[in-house]
N, C-alpha and C. Protein backbone atom coordinates (compact mmCIF):
# COMPACT_ATOMS: atom_id res chain seq x y z
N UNK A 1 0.85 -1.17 0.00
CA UNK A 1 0.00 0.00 0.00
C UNK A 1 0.89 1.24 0.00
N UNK A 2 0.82 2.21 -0.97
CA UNK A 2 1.17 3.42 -1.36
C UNK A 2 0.82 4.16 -0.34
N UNK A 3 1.44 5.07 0.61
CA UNK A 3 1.14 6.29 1.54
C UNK A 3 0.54 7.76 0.72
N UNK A 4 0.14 8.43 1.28
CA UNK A 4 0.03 9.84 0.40
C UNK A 4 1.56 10.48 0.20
N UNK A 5 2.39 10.42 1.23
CA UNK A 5 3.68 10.93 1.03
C UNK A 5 4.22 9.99 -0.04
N UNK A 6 4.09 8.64 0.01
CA UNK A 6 5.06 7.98 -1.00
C UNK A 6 4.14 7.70 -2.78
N UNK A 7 3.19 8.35 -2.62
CA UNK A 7 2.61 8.75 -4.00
C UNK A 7 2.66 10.03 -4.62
N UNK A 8 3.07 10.82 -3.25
CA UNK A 8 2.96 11.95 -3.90
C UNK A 8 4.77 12.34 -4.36
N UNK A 9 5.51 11.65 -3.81
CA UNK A 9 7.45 11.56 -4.37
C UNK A 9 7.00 10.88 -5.70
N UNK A 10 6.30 9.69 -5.60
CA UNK A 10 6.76 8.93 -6.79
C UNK A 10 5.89 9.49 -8.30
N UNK A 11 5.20 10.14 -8.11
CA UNK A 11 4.43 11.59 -8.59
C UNK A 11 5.16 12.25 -8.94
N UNK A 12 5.81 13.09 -8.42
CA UNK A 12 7.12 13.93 -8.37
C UNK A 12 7.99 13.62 -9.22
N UNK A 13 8.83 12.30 -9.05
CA UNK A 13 9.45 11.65 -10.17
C UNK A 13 9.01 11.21 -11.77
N UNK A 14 7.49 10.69 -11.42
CA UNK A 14 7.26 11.01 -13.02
C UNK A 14 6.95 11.66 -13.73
N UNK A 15 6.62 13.07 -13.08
CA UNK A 15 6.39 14.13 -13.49
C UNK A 15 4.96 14.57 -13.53
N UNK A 16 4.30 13.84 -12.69
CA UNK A 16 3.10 13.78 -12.95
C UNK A 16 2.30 14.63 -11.83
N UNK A 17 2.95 15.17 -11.01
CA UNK A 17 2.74 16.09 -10.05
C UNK A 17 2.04 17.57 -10.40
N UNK A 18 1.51 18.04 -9.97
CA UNK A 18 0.96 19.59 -10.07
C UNK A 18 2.20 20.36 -9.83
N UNK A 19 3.14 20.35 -10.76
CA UNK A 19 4.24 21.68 -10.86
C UNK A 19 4.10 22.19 -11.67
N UNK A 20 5.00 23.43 -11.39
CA UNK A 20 4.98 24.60 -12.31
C UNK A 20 5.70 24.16 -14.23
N UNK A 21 5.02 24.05 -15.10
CA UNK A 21 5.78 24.14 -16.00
C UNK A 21 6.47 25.00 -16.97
N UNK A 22 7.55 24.69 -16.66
CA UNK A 22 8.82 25.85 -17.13
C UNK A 22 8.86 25.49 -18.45
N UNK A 23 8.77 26.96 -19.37
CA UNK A 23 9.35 26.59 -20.93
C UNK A 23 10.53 27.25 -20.81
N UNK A 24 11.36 26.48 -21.46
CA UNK A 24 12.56 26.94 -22.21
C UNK A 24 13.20 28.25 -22.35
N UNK A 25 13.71 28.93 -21.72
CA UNK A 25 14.14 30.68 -21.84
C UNK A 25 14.40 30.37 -23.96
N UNK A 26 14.11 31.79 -23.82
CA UNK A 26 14.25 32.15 -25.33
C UNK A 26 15.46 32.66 -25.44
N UNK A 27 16.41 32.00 -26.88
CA UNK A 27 18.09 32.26 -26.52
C UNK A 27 17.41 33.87 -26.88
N UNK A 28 19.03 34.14 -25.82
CA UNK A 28 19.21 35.77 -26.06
C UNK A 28 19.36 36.10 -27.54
N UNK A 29 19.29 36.96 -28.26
CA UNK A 29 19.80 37.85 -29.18
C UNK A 29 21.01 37.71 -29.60
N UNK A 30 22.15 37.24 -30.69
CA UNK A 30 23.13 37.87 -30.65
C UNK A 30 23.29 39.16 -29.62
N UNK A 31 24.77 39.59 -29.11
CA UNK A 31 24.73 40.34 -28.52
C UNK A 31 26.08 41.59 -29.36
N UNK A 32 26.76 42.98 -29.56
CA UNK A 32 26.83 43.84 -30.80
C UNK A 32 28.08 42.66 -31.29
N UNK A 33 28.75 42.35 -30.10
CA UNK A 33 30.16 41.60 -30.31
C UNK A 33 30.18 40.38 -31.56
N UNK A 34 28.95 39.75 -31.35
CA UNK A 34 28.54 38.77 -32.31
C UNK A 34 27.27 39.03 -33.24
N UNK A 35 27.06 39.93 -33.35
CA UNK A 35 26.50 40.06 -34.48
C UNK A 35 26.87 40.04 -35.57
N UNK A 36 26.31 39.73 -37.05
CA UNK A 36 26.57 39.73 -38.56
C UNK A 36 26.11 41.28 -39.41
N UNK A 37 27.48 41.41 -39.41
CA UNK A 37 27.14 43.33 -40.20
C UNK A 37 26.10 42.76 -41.47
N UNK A 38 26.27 41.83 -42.05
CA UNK A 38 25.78 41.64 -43.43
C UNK A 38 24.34 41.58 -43.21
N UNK A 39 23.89 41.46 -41.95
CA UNK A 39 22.15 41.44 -41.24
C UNK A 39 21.66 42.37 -41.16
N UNK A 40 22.25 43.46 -41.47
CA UNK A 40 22.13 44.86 -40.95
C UNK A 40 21.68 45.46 -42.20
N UNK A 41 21.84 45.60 -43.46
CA UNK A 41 21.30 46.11 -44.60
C UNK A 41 20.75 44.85 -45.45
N UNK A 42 20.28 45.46 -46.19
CA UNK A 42 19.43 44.56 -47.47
C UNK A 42 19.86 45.64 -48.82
N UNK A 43 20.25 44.49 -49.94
CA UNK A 43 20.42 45.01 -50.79
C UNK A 43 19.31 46.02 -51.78
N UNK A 44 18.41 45.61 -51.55
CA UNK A 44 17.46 47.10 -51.64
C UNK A 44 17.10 48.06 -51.44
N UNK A 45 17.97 48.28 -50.50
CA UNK A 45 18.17 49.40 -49.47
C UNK A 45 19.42 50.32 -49.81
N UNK A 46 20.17 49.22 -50.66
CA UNK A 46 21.56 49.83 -50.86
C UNK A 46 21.64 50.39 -52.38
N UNK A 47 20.98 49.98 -53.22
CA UNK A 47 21.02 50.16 -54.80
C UNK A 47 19.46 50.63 -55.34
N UNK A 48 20.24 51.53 -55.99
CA UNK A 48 19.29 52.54 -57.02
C UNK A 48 18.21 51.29 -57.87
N UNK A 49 17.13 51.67 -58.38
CA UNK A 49 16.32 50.34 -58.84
C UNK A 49 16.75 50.10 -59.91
N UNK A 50 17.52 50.83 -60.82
CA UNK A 50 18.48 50.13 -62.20
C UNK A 50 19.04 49.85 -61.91
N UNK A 51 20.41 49.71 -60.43
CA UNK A 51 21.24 49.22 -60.21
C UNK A 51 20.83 47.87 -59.76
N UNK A 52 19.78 47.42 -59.03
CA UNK A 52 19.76 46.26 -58.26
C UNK A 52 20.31 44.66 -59.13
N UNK A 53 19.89 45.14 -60.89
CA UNK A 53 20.40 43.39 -60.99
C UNK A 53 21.54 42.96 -61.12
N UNK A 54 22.25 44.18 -60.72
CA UNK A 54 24.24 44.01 -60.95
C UNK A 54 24.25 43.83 -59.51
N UNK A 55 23.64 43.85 -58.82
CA UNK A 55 24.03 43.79 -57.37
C UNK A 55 24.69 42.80 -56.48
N UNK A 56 25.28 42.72 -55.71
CA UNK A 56 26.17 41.88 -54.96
C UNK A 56 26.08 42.36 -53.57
N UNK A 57 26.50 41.00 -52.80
CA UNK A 57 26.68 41.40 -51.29
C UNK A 57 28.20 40.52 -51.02
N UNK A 58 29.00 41.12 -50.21
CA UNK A 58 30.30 40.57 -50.76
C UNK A 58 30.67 40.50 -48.80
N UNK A 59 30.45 39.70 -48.03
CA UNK A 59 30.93 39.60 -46.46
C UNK A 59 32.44 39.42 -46.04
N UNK A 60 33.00 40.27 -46.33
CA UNK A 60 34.64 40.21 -45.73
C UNK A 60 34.40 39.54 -44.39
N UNK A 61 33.75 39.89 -43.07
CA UNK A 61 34.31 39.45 -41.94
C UNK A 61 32.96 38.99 -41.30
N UNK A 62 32.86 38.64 -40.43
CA UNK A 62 31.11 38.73 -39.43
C UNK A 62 31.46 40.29 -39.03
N UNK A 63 32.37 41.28 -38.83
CA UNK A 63 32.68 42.53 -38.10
C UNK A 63 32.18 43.47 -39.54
N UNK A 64 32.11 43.51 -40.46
CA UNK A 64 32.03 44.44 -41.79
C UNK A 64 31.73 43.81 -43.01
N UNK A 65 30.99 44.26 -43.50
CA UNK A 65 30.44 44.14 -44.70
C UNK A 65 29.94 44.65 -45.81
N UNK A 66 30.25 44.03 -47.09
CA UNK A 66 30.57 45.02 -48.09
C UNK A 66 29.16 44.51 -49.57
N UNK A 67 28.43 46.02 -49.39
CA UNK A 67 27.53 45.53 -50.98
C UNK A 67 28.13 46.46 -52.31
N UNK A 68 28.36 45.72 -53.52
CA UNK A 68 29.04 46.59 -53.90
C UNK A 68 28.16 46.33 -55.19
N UNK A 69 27.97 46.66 -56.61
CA UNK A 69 27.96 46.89 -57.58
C UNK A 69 28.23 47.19 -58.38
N UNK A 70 27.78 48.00 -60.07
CA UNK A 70 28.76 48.77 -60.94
C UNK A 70 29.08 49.76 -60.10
N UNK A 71 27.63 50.48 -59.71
CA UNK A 71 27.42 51.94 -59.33
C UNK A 71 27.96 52.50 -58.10
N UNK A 72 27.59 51.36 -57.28
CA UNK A 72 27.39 51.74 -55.59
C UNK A 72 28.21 51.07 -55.30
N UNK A 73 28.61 50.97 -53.96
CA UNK A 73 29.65 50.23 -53.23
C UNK A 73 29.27 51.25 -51.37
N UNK A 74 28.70 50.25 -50.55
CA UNK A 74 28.63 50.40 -49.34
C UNK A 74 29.04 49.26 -48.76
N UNK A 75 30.26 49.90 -47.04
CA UNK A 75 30.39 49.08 -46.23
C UNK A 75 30.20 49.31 -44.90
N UNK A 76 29.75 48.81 -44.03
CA UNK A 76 29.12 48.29 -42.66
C UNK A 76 30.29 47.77 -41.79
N UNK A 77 30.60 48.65 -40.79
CA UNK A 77 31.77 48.10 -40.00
C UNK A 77 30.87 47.89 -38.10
N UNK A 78 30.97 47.23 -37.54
CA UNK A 78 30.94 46.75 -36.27
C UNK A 78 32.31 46.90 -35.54
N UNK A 79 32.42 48.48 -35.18
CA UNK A 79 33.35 48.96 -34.08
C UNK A 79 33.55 48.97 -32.78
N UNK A 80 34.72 48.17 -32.00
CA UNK A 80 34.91 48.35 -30.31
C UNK A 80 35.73 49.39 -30.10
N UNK A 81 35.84 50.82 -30.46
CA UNK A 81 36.31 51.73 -30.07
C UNK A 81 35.48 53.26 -29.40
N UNK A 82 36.56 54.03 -28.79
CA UNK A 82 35.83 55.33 -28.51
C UNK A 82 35.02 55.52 -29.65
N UNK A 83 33.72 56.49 -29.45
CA UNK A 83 32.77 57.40 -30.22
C UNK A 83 34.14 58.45 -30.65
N UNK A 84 34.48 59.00 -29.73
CA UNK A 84 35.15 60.33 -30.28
C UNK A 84 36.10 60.36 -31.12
N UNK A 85 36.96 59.12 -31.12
CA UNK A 85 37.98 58.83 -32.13
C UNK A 85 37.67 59.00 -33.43
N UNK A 86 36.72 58.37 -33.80
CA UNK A 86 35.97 58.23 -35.36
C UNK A 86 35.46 59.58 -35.42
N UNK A 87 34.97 59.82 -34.39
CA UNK A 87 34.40 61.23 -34.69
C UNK A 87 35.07 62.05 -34.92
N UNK A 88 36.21 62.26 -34.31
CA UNK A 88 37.20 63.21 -34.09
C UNK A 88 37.80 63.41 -35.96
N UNK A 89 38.11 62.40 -36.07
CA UNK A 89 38.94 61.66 -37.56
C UNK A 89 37.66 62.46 -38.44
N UNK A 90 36.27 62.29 -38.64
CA UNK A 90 35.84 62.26 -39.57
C UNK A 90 35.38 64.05 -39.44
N UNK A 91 35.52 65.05 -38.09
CA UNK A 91 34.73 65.99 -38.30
C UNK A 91 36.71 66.59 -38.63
N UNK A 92 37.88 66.43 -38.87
CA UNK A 92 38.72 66.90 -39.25
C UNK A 92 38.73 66.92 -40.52
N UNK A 93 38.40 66.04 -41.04
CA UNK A 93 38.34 65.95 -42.89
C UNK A 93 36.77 66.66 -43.20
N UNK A 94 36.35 67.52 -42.35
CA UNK A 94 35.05 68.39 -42.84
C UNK A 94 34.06 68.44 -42.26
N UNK A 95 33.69 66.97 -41.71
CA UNK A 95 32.80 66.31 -40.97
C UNK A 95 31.55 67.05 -40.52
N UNK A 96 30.68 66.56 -39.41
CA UNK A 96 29.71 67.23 -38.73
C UNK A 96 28.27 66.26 -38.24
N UNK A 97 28.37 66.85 -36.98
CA UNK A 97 27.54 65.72 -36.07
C UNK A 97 26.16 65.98 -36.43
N UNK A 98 25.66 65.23 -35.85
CA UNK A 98 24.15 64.90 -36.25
C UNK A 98 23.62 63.70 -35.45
N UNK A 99 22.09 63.73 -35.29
CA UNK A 99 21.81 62.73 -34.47
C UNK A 99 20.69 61.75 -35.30
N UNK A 100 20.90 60.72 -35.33
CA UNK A 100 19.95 59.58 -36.01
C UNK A 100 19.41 58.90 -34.68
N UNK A 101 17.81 57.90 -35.00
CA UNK A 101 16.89 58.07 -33.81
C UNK A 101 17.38 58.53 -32.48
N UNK A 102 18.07 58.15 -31.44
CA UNK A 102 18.00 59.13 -30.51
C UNK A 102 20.19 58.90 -29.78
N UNK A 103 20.60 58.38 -31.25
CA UNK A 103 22.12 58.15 -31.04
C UNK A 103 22.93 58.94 -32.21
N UNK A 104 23.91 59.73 -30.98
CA UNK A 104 24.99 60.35 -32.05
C UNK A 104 25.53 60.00 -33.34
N UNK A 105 25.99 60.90 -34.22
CA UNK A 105 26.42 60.41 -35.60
C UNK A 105 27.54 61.33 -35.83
N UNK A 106 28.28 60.74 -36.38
CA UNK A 106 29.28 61.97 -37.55
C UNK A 106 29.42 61.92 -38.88
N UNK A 107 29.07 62.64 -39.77
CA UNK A 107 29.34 61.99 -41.04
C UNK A 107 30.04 63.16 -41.75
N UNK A 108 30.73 62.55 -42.89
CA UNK A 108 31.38 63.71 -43.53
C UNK A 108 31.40 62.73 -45.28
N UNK A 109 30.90 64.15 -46.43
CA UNK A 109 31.03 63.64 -47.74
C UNK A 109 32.22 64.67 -48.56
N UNK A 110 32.58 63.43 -49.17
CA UNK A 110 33.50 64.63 -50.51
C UNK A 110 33.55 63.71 -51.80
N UNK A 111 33.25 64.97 -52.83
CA UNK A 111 32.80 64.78 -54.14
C UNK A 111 34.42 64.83 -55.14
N UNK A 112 34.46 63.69 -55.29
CA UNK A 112 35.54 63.72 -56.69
C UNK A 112 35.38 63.57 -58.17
N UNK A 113 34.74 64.79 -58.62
CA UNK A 113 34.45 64.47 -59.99
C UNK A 113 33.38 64.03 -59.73
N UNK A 114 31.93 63.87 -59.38
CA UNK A 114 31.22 63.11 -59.51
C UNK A 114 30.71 62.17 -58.49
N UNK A 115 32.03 61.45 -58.36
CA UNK A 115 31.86 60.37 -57.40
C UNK A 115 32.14 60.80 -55.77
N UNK A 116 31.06 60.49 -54.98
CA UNK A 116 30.81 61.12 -53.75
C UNK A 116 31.14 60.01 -52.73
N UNK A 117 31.66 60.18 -51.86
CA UNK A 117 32.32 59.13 -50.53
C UNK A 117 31.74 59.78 -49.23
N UNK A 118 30.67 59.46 -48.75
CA UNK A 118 30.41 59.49 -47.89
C UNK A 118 30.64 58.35 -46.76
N UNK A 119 30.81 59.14 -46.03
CA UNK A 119 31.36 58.26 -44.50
C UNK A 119 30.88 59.09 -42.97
N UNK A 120 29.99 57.62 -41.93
CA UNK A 120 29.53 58.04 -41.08
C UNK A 120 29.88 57.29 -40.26
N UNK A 121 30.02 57.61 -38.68
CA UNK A 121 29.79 56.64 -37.83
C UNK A 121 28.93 57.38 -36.40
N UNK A 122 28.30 55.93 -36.34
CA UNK A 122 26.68 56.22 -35.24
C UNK A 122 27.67 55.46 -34.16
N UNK A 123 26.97 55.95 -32.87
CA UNK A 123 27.43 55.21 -31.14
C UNK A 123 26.36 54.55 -30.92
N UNK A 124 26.33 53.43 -31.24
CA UNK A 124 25.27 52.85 -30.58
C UNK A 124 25.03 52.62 -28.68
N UNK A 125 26.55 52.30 -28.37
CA UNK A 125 26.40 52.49 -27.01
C UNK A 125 28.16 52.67 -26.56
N UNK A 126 28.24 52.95 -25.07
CA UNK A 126 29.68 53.23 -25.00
C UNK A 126 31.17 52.45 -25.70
N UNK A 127 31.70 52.60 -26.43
CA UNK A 127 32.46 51.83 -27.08
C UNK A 127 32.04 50.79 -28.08
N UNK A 128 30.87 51.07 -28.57
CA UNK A 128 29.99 50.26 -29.75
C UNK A 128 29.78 50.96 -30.96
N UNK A 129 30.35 51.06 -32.00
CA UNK A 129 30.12 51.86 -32.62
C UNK A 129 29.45 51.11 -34.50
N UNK A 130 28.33 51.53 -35.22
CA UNK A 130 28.66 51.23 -36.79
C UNK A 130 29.12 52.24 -36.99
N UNK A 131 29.80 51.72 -38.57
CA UNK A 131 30.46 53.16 -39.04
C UNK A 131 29.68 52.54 -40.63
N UNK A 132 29.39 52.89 -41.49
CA UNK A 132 29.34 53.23 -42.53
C UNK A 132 29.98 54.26 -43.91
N UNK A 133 30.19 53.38 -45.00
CA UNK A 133 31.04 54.35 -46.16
C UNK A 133 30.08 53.70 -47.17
N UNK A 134 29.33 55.25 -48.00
CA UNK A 134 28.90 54.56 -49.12
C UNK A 134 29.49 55.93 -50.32
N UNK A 135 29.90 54.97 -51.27
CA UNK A 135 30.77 55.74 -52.64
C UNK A 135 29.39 55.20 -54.04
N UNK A 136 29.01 56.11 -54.24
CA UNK A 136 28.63 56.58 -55.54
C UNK A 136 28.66 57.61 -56.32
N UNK A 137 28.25 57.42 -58.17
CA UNK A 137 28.42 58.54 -58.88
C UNK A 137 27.42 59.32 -58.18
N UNK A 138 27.55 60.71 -58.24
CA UNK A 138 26.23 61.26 -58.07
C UNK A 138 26.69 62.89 -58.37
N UNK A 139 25.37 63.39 -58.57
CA UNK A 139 25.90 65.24 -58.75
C UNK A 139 25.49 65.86 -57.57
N UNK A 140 24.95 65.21 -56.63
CA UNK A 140 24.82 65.97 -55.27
C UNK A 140 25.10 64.78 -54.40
N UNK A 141 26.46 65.64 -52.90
CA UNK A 141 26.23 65.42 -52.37
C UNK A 141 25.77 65.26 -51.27
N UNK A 142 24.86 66.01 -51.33
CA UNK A 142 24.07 65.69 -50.51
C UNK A 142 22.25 64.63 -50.03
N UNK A 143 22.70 64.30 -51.52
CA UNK A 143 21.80 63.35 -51.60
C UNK A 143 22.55 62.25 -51.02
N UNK A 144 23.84 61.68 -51.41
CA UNK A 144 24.75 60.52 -50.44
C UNK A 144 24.58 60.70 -49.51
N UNK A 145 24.54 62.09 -48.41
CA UNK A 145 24.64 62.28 -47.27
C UNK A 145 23.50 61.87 -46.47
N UNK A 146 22.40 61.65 -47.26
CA UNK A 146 21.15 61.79 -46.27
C UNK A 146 21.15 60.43 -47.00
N UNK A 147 21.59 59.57 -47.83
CA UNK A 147 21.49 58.23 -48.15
C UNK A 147 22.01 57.05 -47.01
N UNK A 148 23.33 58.00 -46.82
CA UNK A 148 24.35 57.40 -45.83
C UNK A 148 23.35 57.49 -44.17
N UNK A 149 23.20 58.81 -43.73
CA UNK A 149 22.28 58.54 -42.86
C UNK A 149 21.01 57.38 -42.67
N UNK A 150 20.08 57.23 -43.79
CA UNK A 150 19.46 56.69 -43.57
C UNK A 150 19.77 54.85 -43.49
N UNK A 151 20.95 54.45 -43.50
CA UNK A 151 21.44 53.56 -43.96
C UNK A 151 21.71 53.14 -43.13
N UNK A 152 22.50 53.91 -41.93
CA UNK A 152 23.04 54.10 -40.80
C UNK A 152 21.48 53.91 -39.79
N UNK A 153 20.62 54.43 -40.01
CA UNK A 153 19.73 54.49 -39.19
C UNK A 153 18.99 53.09 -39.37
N UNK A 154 18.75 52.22 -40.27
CA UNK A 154 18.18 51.08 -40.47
C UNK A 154 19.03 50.17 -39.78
N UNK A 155 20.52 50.49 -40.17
CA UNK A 155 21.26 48.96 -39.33
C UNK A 155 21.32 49.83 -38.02
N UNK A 156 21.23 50.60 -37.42
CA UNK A 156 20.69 50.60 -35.83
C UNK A 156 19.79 50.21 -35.66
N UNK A 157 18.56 50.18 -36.26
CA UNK A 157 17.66 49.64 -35.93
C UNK A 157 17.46 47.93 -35.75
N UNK A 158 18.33 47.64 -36.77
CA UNK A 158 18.07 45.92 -36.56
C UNK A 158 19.48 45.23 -35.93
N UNK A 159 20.06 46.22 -35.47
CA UNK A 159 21.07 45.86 -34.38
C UNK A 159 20.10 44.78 -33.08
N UNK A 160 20.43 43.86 -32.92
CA UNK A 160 19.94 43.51 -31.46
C UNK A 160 19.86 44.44 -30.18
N UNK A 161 18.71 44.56 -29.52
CA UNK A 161 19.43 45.16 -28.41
C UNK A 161 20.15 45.12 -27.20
C-alpha cells in the first residue's frame, strides 16, 4: 500500500505532479560583439532600382560588410572603439555631427568628380560603434549624405538590443 507521502514523491518523479511548468528561456539575441554586419542592410536598401540586378553582397568578416555593384559600393563596419575617435577623424576631414533616432552620428562627404564618398559613424552604445562608407556617382552630395544617414539608421535599428 502506497502512503500519500510515497505517492505523492513517486508523482514527483514522473512528473506527474501539479508543478509549475517551465518553458525553455528564449536564446538571447546575438549580442553587438557577435553580431553579422551583413544582417544589418538589405540590398534594396543599398542600390538605385536600375542598379539592383548588378548587385552583390560581398561579407569580408562577421565585423564588416561590403555591398558593392557597378554603381554603388557600401560598407558596414561593427566597431569596439571610442565614439570620439571616429568622430574626431571624420569631423577633421570636414565632418559634422548629427543625431539619427535618438544616437549620435558623424558623417562627412566629398565629391571627386562626380563620385561622392560618404562616411559616417553612429554610437550605438559606450564603445559600440557602426560606421558606414557609401561611394557613388552622383551630382549631389548631398543626396549621399542623407542616403548614408538613412542607412546608418536602419542597421541601428536591426542591431539587437
Amino acid at each position: 500500500m502506497i502512503t500519500r507521502l510515497g505517492a505523492t514523491v513517486l508523482a514527483g518523479l514522473l512528473g506527474l505532479g501539479a508543478c509549475t511548468t517551465e518553458q525553455p528561456a528564449a536564446p538571447e539575441p546575438p549580442k553587438f560583439e557577435n553580431t553579422d554586419a551583413c544582417t544589418l542592410l538589405r540590398g534594396e536598401e543599398v542600390f538605385e532600382v536600375d542598379d539592383r540586378s548588378a548587385s552583390t553582397t560581398i561579407g569580408k568578416t562577421k565585423r564588416d560588410c561590403t555591398w558593392a555593384s557597378s554603381r554603388t559600393e557600401v560598407v558596414v563596419n561593427l566597431l569596439l572603439k571610442p565614439f570620439a575617435e571616429e568622430s574626431d577623424r571624420l569631423i577633421a576631414n570636414g565632418g559634422y555631427g548629427a543625431v539619427i533616432g535618438d544616437r549620435p552620428m558623424t558623417r562627412t562627404c566629398k565629391d571627386a568628380s562626380g563620385l561622392v564618398t560618404c562616411e559616417g559613424v553612429v554610437e550605438v552604445r559606450d564603445g559600440q560603434l557602426i560606421t558606414i562608407k557609401v561611394v557613388r556617382r552622383h551630382d549631389d552630395p548631398n543626396v549621399i549624405g542623407q542616403l548614408t544617414q538613412e542607412l546608418a539608421l536602419k542597421a541601428l535599428e536591426r542591431l539587437p538590443k
